[in-house]
Protein backbone atom coordinates (compact mmCIF):
# COMPACT_ATOMS: atom_id res chain seq x y z
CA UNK A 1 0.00 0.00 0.00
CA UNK A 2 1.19 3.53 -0.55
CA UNK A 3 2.69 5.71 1.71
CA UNK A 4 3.01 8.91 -0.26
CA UNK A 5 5.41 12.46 0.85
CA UNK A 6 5.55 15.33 -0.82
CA UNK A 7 8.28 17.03 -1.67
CA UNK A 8 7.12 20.24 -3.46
CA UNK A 9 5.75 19.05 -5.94
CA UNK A 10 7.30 15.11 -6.71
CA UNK A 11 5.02 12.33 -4.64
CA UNK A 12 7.03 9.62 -3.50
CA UNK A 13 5.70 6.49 -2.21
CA UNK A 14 6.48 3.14 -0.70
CA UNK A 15 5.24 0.19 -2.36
CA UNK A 16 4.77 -3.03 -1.34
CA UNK A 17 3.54 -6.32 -3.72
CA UNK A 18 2.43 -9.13 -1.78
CA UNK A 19 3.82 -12.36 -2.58
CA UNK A 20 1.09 -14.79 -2.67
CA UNK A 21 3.46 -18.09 -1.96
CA UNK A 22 5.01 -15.92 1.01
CA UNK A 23 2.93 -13.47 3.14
CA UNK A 24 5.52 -12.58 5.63
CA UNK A 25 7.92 -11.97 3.21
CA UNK A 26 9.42 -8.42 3.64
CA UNK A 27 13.22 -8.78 1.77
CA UNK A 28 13.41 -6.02 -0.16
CA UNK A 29 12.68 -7.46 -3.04
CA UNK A 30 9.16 -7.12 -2.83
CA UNK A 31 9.26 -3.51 -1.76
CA UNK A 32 9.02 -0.31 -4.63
CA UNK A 33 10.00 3.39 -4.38
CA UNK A 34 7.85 5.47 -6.69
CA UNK A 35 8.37 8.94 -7.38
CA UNK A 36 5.52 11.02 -9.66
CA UNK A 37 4.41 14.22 -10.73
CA UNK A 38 1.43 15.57 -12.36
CA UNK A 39 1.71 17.48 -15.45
CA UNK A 40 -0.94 20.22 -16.46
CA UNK A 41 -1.61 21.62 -19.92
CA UNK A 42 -1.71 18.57 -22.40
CA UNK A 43 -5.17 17.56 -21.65
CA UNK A 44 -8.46 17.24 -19.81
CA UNK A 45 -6.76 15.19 -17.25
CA UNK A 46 -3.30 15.68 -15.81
CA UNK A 47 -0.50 13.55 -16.78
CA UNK A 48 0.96 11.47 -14.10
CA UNK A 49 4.67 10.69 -14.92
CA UNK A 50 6.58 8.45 -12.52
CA UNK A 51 9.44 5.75 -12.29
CA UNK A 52 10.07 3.19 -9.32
CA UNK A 53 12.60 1.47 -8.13
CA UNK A 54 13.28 -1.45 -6.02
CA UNK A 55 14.46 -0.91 -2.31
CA UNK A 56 17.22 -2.78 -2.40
CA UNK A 57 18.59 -0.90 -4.97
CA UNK A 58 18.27 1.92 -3.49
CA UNK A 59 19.71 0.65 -0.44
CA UNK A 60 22.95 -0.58 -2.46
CA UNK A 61 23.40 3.52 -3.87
CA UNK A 62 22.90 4.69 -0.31
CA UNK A 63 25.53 2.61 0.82
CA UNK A 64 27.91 3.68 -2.71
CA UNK A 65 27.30 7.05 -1.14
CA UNK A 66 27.96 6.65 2.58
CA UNK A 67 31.11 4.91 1.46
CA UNK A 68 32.17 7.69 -0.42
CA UNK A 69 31.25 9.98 2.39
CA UNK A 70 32.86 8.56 4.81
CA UNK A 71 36.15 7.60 2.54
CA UNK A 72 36.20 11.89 2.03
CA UNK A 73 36.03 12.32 5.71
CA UNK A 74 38.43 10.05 5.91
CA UNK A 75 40.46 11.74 3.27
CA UNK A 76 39.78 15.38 4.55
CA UNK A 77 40.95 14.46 8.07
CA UNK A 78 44.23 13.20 7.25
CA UNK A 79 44.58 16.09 5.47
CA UNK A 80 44.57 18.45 7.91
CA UNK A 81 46.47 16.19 10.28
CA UNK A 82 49.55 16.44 7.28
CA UNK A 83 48.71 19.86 7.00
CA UNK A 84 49.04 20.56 10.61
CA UNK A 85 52.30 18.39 11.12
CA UNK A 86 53.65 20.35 7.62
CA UNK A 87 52.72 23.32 9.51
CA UNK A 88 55.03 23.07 12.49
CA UNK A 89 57.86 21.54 10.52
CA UNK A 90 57.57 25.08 8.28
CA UNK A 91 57.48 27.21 11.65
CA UNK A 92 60.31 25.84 13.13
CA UNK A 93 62.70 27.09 10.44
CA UNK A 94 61.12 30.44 10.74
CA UNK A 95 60.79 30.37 14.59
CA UNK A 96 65.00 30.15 13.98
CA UNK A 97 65.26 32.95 11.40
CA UNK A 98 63.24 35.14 13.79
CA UNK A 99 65.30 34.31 16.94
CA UNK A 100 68.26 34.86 15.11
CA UNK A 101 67.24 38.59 13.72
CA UNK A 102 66.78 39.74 17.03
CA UNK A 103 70.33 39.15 17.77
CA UNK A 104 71.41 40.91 14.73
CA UNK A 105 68.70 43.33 15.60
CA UNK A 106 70.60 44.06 18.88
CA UNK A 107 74.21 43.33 16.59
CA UNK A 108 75.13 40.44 19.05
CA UNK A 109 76.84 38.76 15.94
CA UNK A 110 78.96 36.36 17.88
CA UNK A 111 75.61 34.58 19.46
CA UNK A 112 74.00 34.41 15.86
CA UNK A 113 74.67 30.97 13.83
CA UNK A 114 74.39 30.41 10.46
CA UNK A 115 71.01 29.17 9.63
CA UNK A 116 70.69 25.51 8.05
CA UNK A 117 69.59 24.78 4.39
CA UNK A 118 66.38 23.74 3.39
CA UNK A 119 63.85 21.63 0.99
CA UNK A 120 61.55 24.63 0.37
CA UNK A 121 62.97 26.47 -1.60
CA UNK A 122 61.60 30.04 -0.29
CA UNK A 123 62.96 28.77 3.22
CA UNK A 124 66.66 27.76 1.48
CA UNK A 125 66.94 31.46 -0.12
CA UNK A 126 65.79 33.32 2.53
CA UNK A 127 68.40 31.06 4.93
CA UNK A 128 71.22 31.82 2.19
CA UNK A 129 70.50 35.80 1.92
CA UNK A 130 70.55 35.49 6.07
CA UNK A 131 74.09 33.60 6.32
CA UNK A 132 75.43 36.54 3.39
CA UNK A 133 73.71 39.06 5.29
CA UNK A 134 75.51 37.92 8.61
CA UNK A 135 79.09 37.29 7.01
CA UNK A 136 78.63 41.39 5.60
CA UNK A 137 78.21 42.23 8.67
CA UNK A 138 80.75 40.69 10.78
CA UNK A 139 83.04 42.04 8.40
CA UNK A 140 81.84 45.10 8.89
CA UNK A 141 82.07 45.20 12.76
CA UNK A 142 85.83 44.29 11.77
CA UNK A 143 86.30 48.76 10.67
CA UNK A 144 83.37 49.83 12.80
CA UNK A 145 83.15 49.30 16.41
CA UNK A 146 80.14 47.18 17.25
CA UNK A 147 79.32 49.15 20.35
CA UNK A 148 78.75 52.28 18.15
CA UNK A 149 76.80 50.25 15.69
CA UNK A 150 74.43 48.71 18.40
CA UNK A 151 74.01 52.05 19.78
CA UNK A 152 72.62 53.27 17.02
CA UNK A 153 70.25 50.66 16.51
CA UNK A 154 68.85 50.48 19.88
CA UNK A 155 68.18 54.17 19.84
CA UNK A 156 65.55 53.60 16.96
CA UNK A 157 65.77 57.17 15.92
CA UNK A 158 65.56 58.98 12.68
CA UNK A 159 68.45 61.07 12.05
CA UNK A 160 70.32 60.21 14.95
CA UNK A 161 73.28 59.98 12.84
CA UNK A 162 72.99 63.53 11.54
CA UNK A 163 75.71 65.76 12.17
CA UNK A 164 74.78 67.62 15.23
CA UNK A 165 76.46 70.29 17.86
CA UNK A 166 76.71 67.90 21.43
CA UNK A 167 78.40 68.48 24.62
CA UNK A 168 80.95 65.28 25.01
CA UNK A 169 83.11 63.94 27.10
CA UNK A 170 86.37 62.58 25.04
CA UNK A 171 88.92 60.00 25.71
CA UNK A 172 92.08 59.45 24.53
CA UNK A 173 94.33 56.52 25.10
CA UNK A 174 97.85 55.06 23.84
CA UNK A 175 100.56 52.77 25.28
CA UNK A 176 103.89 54.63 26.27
CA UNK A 177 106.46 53.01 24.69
CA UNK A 178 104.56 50.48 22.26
CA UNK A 179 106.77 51.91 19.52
CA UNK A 180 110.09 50.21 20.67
CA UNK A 181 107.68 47.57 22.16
CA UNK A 182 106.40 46.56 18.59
CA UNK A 183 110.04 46.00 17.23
CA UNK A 184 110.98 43.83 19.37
CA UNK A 185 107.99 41.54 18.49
CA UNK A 186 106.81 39.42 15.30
CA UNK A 187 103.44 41.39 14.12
CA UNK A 188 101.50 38.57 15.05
CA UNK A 189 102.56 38.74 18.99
CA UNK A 190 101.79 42.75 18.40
CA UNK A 191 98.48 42.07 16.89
CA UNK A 192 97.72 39.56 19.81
CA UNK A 193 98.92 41.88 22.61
CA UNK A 194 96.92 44.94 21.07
CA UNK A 195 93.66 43.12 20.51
CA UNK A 196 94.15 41.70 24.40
CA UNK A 197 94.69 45.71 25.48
CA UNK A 198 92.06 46.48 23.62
CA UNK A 199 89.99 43.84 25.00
CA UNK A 200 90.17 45.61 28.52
CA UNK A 201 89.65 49.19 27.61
CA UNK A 202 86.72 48.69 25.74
CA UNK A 203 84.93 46.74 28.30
CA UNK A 204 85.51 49.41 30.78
CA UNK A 205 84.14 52.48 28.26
CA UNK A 206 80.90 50.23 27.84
CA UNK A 207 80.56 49.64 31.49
CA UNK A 208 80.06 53.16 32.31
CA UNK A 209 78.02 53.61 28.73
CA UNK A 210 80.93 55.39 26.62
CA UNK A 211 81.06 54.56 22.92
CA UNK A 212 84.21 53.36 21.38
CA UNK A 213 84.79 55.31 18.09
CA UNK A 214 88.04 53.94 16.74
CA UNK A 215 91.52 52.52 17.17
CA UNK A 216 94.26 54.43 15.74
CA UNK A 217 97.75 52.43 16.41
CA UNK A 218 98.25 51.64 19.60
CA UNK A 219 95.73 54.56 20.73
CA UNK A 220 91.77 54.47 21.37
CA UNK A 221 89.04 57.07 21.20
CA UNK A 222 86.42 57.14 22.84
CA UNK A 223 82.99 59.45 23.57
CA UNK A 224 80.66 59.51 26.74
CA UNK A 225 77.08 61.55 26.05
CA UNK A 226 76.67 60.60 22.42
CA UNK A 227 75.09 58.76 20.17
CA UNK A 228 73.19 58.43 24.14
CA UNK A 229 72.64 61.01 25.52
CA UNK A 230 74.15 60.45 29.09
CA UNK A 231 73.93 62.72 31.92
CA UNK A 232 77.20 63.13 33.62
CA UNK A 233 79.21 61.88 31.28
CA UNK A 234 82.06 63.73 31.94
CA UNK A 235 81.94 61.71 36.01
CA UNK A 236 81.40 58.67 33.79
CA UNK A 237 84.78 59.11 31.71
CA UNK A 238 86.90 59.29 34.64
CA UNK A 239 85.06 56.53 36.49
CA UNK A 240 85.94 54.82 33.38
CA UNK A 241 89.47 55.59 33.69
CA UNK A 242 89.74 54.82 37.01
CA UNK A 243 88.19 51.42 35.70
CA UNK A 244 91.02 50.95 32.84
CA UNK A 245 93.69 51.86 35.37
CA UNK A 246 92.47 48.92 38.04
CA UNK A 247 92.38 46.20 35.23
CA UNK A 248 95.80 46.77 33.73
CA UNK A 249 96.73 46.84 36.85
CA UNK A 250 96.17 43.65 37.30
CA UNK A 251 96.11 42.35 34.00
CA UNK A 252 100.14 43.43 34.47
CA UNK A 253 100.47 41.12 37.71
CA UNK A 254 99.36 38.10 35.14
CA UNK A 255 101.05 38.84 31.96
CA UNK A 256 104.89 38.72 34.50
CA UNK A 257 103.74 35.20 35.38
CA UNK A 258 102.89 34.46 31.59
CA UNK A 259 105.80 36.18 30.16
CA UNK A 260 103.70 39.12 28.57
CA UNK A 261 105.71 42.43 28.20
CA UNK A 262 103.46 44.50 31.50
CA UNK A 263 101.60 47.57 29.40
CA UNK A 264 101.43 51.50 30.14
CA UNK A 265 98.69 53.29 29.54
CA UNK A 266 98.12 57.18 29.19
CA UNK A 267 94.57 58.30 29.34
CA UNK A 268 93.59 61.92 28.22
CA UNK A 269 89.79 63.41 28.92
CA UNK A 270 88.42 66.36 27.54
CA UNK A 271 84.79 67.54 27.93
CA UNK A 272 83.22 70.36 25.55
CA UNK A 273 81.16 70.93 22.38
CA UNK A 274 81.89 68.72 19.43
CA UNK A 275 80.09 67.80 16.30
CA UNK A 276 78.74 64.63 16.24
CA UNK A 277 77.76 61.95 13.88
CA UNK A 278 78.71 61.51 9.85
CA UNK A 279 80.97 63.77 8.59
CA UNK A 280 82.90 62.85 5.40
CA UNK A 281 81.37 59.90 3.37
CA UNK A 282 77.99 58.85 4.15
CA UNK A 283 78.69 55.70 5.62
CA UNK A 284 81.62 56.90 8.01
CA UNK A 285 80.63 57.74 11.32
CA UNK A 286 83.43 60.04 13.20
CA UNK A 287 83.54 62.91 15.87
CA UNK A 288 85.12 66.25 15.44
CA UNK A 289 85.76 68.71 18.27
CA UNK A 290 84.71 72.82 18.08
CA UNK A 291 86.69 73.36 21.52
CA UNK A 292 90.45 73.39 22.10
CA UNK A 293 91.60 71.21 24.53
């Protein structure tokens, strides 16, 4: 008997023929889907158009399609599980590119490492223009001193390299006697010995927040109150002084026991209104003094 539901206008119905030899049957087999719909206009009476199919048949489709269904569930969750695990293997590469800018950023060159190659290609050129990028630069920190250079990029501000009138404090350094000193050594001891002084007297200028400008010989120069602005910088020189005698001091005591020629220092300060930032070519960053000593 008929079961009809509409669905706008389609009728679909359930139909089931009795088998005669078998009452209770109820397989499938025995068991229609009809689907009709009346059609107006080519008549007195409406048309009735339908088709039917068996159950089973049916059934068999439904299952084709829950198969399918479930095999692009199937599908669509691995998927994002690859996609997820493809994800973090990506972000790990740029998790190290980032970590490693920030130590450029604040030009701590010796603590950055050259990043790795990689299968992506994007990820491989980017790590290759980082590892040129990095062996530029520690070639440049060779000519410029890195404490100027990290100054300047800490300050953040525009122009701060601009030539500009400052009140400074200036040092001046050299070793008394290096001349006959040096002669008696190969250049390589000299180079060691000088890069060991040096060693010292620039910790004790960035201790007290001087900026080393440049090495010339045997000398140093140094400036307290610029590219950072520091108040009492001219107290903060001679602290730093005081700091460079102390350490040779003892860094004397050690080089008699290691056979190191002991090292004598003259320091000269001078505070009062300077120029201050580029001056020549572009990219050379020097300091020249309006007052006379």
């Amino acid at each position: 008997m008929p079961r009809p539901k509409h669905a706008r206008d389609i009728e679909i119905a359930e139909i089931r023929v009795d088998d005669r030899d078998d009452p209770t049957s109820w397989d499938g087999e025995n068991t229609y889907v009809a689907i009709t719909r009346e059609i107006t206009g080519y008549g007195d009476r409406p048309w009735t158009l339908g088709a039917y199919f068996k159950t089973s048949q049916i059934g068999d489709e439904i299952e084709r399609v829950m198969g399918s269904a479930m095999l692009g569930l199937g599908a669509m969750a691995v998927a994002v599980i690859v996609a997820i695990l493809l994800g973090k293997r990506l972000s790990r590469p740029i998790q190290a590119i980032a970590g490693q800018a920030t130590r450029v950023a604040d030009f701590d060159l010796d603590g950055v490492t050259p990043l790795p190659r990689s299968r992506v290609l994007e990820l491989d050129n980017q790590a290759s223009a980082f590892n040129a990028m990095l062996i530029g630069l520690r070639a440049f920190s060779t000519y410029i001193p890195r404490s100027l250079v990290a100054k300047l990029v800490r300050t953040g501000e525009i122009g701060i390299a601009e030539p500009r009138e400052a009140v400074v404090t200036v040092m001046f350094t050299d070793i008394a006697g290096f001349t006959t000193l040096s002669e008696q050594m190969d250049a390589a001891a000299a180079a060691r010995l000088l890069n060991h002084h040096f060693a010292i007297l620039c910790g004790a200028v960035d201790a007290h927040g001087g900026t080393v400008d440049k090495f010339l010989g045997d000398g140093m120069l140094a400036f307290f109150g610029a590219p950072d602005r520091l108040k009492g910088h001219a107290a903060a020189a001679v602290r730093a002084a005081a700091a460079i005698r102390e350490e040779l001091d003892k860094d004397n005591l050690e080089a008699a026991g290691e056979g190191r020629p002991p090292l004598h220092v003259r320091i000269g300060i001078h505070t009062g209104s300077v120029i201050v930032g580029n001056i020549g070519h572009p990219t050379a960053s020097t300091i020249r003094s309006s007052a006379t000593p």
